[in-house]
C-alpha atoms as a PDB file:
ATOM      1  CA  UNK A   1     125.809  67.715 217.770  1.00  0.00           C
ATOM      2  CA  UNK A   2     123.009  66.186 219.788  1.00  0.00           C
ATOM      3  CA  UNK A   3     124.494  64.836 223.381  1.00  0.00           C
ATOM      4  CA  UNK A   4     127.779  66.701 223.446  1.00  0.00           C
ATOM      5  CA  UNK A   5     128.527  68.807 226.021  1.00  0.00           C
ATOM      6  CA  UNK A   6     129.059  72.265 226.436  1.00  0.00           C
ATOM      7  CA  UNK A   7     132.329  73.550 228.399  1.00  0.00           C
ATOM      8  CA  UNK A   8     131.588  75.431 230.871  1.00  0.00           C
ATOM      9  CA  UNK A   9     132.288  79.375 229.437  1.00  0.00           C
ATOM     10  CA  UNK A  10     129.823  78.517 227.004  1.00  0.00           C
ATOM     11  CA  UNK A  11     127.566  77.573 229.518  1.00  0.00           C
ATOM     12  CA  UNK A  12     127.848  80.574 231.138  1.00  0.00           C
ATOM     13  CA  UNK A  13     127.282  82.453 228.016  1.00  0.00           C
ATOM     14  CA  UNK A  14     124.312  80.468 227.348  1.00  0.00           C
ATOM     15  CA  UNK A  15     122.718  80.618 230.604  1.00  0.00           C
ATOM     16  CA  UNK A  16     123.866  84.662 230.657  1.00  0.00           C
ATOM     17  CA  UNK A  17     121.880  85.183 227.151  1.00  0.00           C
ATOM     18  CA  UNK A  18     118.931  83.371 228.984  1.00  0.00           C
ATOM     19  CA  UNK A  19     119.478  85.950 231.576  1.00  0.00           C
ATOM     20  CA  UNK A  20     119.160  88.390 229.129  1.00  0.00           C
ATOM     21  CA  UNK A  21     115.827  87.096 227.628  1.00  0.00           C
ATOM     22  CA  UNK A  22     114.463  86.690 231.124  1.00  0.00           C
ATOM     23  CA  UNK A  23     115.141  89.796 232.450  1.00  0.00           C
ATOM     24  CA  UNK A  24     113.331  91.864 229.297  1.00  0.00           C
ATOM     25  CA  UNK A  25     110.302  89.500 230.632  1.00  0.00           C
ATOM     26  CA  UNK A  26     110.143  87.012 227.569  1.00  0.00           C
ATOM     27  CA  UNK A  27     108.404  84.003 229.030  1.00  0.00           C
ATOM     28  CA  UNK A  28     110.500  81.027 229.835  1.00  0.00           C
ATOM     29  CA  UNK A  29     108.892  79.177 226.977  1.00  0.00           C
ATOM     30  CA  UNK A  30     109.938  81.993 224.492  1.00  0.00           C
ATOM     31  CA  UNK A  31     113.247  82.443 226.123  1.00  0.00           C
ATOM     32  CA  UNK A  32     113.818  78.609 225.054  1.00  0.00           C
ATOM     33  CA  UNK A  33     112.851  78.772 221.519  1.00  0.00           C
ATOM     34  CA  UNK A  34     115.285  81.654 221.309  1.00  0.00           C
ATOM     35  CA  UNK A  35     117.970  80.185 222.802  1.00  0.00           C
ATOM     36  CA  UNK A  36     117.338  77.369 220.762  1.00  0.00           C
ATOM     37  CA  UNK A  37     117.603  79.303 217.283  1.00  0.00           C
ATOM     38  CA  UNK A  38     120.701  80.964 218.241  1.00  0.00           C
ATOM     39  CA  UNK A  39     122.536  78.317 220.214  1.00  0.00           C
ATOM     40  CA  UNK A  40     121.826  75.038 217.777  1.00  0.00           C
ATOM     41  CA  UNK A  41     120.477  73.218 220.767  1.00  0.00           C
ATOM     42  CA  UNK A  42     116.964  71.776 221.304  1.00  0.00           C
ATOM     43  CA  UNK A  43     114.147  73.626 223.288  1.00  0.00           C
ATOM     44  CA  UNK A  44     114.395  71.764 225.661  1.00  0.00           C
ATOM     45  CA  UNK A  45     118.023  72.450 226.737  1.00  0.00           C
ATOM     46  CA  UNK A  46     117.093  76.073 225.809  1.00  0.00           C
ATOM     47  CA  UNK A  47     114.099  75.698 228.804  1.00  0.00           C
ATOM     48  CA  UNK A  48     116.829  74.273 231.027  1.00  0.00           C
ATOM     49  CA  UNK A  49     119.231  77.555 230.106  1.00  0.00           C
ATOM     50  CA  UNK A  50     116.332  80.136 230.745  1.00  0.00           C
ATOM     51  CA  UNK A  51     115.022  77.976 233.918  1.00  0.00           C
ATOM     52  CA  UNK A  52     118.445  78.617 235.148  1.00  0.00           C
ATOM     53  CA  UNK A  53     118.826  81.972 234.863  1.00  0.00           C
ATOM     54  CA  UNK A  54     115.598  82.705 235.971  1.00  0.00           C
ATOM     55  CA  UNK A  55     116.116  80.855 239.491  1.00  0.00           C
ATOM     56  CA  UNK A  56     119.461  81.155 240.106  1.00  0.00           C
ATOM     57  CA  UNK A  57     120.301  84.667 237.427  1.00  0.00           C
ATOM     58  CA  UNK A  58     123.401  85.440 235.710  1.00  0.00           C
ATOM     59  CA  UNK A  59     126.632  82.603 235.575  1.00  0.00           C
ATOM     60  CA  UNK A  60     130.370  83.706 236.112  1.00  0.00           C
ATOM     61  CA  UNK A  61     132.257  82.696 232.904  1.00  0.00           C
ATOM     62  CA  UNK A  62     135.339  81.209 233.725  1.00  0.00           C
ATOM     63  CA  UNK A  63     138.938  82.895 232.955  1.00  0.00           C
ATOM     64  CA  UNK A  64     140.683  80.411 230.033  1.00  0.00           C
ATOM     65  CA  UNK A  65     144.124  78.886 231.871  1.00  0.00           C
ATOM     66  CA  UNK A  66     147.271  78.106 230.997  1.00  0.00           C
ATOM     67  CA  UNK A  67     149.707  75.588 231.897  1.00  0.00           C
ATOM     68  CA  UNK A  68     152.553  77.042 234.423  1.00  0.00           C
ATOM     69  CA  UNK A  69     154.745  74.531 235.698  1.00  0.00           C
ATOM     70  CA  UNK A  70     156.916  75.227 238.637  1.00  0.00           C
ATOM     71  CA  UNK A  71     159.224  73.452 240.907  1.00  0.00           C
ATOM     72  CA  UNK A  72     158.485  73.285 244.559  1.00  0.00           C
ATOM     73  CA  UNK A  73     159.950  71.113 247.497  1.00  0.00           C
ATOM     74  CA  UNK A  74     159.152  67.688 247.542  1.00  0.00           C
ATOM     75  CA  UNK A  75     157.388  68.116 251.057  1.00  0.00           C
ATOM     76  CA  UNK A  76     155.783  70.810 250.102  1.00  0.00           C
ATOM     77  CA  UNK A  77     154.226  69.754 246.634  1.00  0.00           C
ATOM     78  CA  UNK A  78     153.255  66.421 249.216  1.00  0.00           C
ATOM     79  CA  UNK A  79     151.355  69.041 251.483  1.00  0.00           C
ATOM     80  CA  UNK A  80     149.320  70.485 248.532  1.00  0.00           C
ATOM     81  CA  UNK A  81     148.504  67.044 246.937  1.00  0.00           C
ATOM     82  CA  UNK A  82     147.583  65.744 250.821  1.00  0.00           C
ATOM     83  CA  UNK A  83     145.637  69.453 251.163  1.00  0.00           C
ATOM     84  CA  UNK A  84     143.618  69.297 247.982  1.00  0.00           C
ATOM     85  CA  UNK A  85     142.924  65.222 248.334  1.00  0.00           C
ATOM     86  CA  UNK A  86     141.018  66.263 252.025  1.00  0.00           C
ATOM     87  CA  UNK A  87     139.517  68.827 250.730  1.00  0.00           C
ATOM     88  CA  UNK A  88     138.149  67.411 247.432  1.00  0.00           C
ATOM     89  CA  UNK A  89     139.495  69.860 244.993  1.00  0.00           C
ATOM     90  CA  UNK A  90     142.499  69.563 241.959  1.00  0.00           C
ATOM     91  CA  UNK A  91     145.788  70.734 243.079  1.00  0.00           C
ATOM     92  CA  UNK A  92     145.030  73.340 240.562  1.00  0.00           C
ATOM     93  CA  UNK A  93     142.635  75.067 242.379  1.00  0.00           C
ATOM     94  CA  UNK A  94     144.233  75.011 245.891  1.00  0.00           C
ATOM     95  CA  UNK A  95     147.171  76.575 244.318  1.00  0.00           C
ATOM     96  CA  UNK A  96     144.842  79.507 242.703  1.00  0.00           C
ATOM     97  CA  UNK A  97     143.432  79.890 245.568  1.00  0.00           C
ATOM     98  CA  UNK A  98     146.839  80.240 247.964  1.00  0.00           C
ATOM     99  CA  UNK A  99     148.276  82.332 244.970  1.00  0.00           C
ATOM    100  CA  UNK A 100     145.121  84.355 244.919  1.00  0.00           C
ATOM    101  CA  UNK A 101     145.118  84.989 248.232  1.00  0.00           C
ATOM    102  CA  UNK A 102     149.709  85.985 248.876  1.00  0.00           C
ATOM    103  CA  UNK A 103     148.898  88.282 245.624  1.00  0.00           C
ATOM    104  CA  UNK A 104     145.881  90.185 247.805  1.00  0.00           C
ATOM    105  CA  UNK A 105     147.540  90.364 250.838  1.00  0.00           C
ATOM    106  CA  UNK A 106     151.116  91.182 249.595  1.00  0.00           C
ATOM    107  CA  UNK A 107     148.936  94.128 247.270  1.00  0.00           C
ATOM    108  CA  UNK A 108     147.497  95.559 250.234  1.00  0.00           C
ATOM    109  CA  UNK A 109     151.161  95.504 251.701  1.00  0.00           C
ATOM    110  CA  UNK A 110     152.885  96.791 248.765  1.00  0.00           C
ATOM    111  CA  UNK A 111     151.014  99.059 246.701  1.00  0.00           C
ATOM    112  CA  UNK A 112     152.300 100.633 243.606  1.00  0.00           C
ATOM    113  CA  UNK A 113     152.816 103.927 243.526  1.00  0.00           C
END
């Protein structure tokens, strides 16, 4: 439908397909007539996918999520909201990132044998 939006995994799959045009040296031109065809979108969001992949290459498609709810000190679930508000990011993402990051480290300290 003309002027909706795509999310942002199939973005990444569009702009990855435009990688894959690019890379077998279609012309950006082609590449967006393609893209086009096989997407449902106009040419000239197919030029924009192939322009993209062509200066900046392949996009990372996201991992789907879930909802996990948890329940965490009140002073601490103050620290994260405080923590993510400075640094401009959802409280989503600065928990990823600190889970991430105790999962690596506790890995490296624990392996499975």
């Amino acid at each position: 439908m003309a002027g909706d939006r795509v999310r942002a995994g199939e973005y990444a799959v569009r702009v990855n397909a435009a990688a894959d045009l690019v890379e077998a040296g279609v012309p950006v031109a082609e590449a967006a007539r393609v893209l086009a065809g096989r997407f449902g979108c106009s040419v000239r969001q197919g030029r924009r996918y192939a322009e993209q992949a062509a200066r900046a290459g392949r996009a990372e498609i996201p991992q789907d999520t879930v909802v996990f709810t948890v329940k965490l000190p009140a002073g601490l679930a103050a620290r994260v909201r405080a923590h993510a508000r400075q640094a401009g990011l959802a409280i989503s993402a600065v928990v990823a990132q600190a889970l991430e990051e105790y999962l690596a480290r506790d890995q490296k300290n624990h392996p499975r044998r």
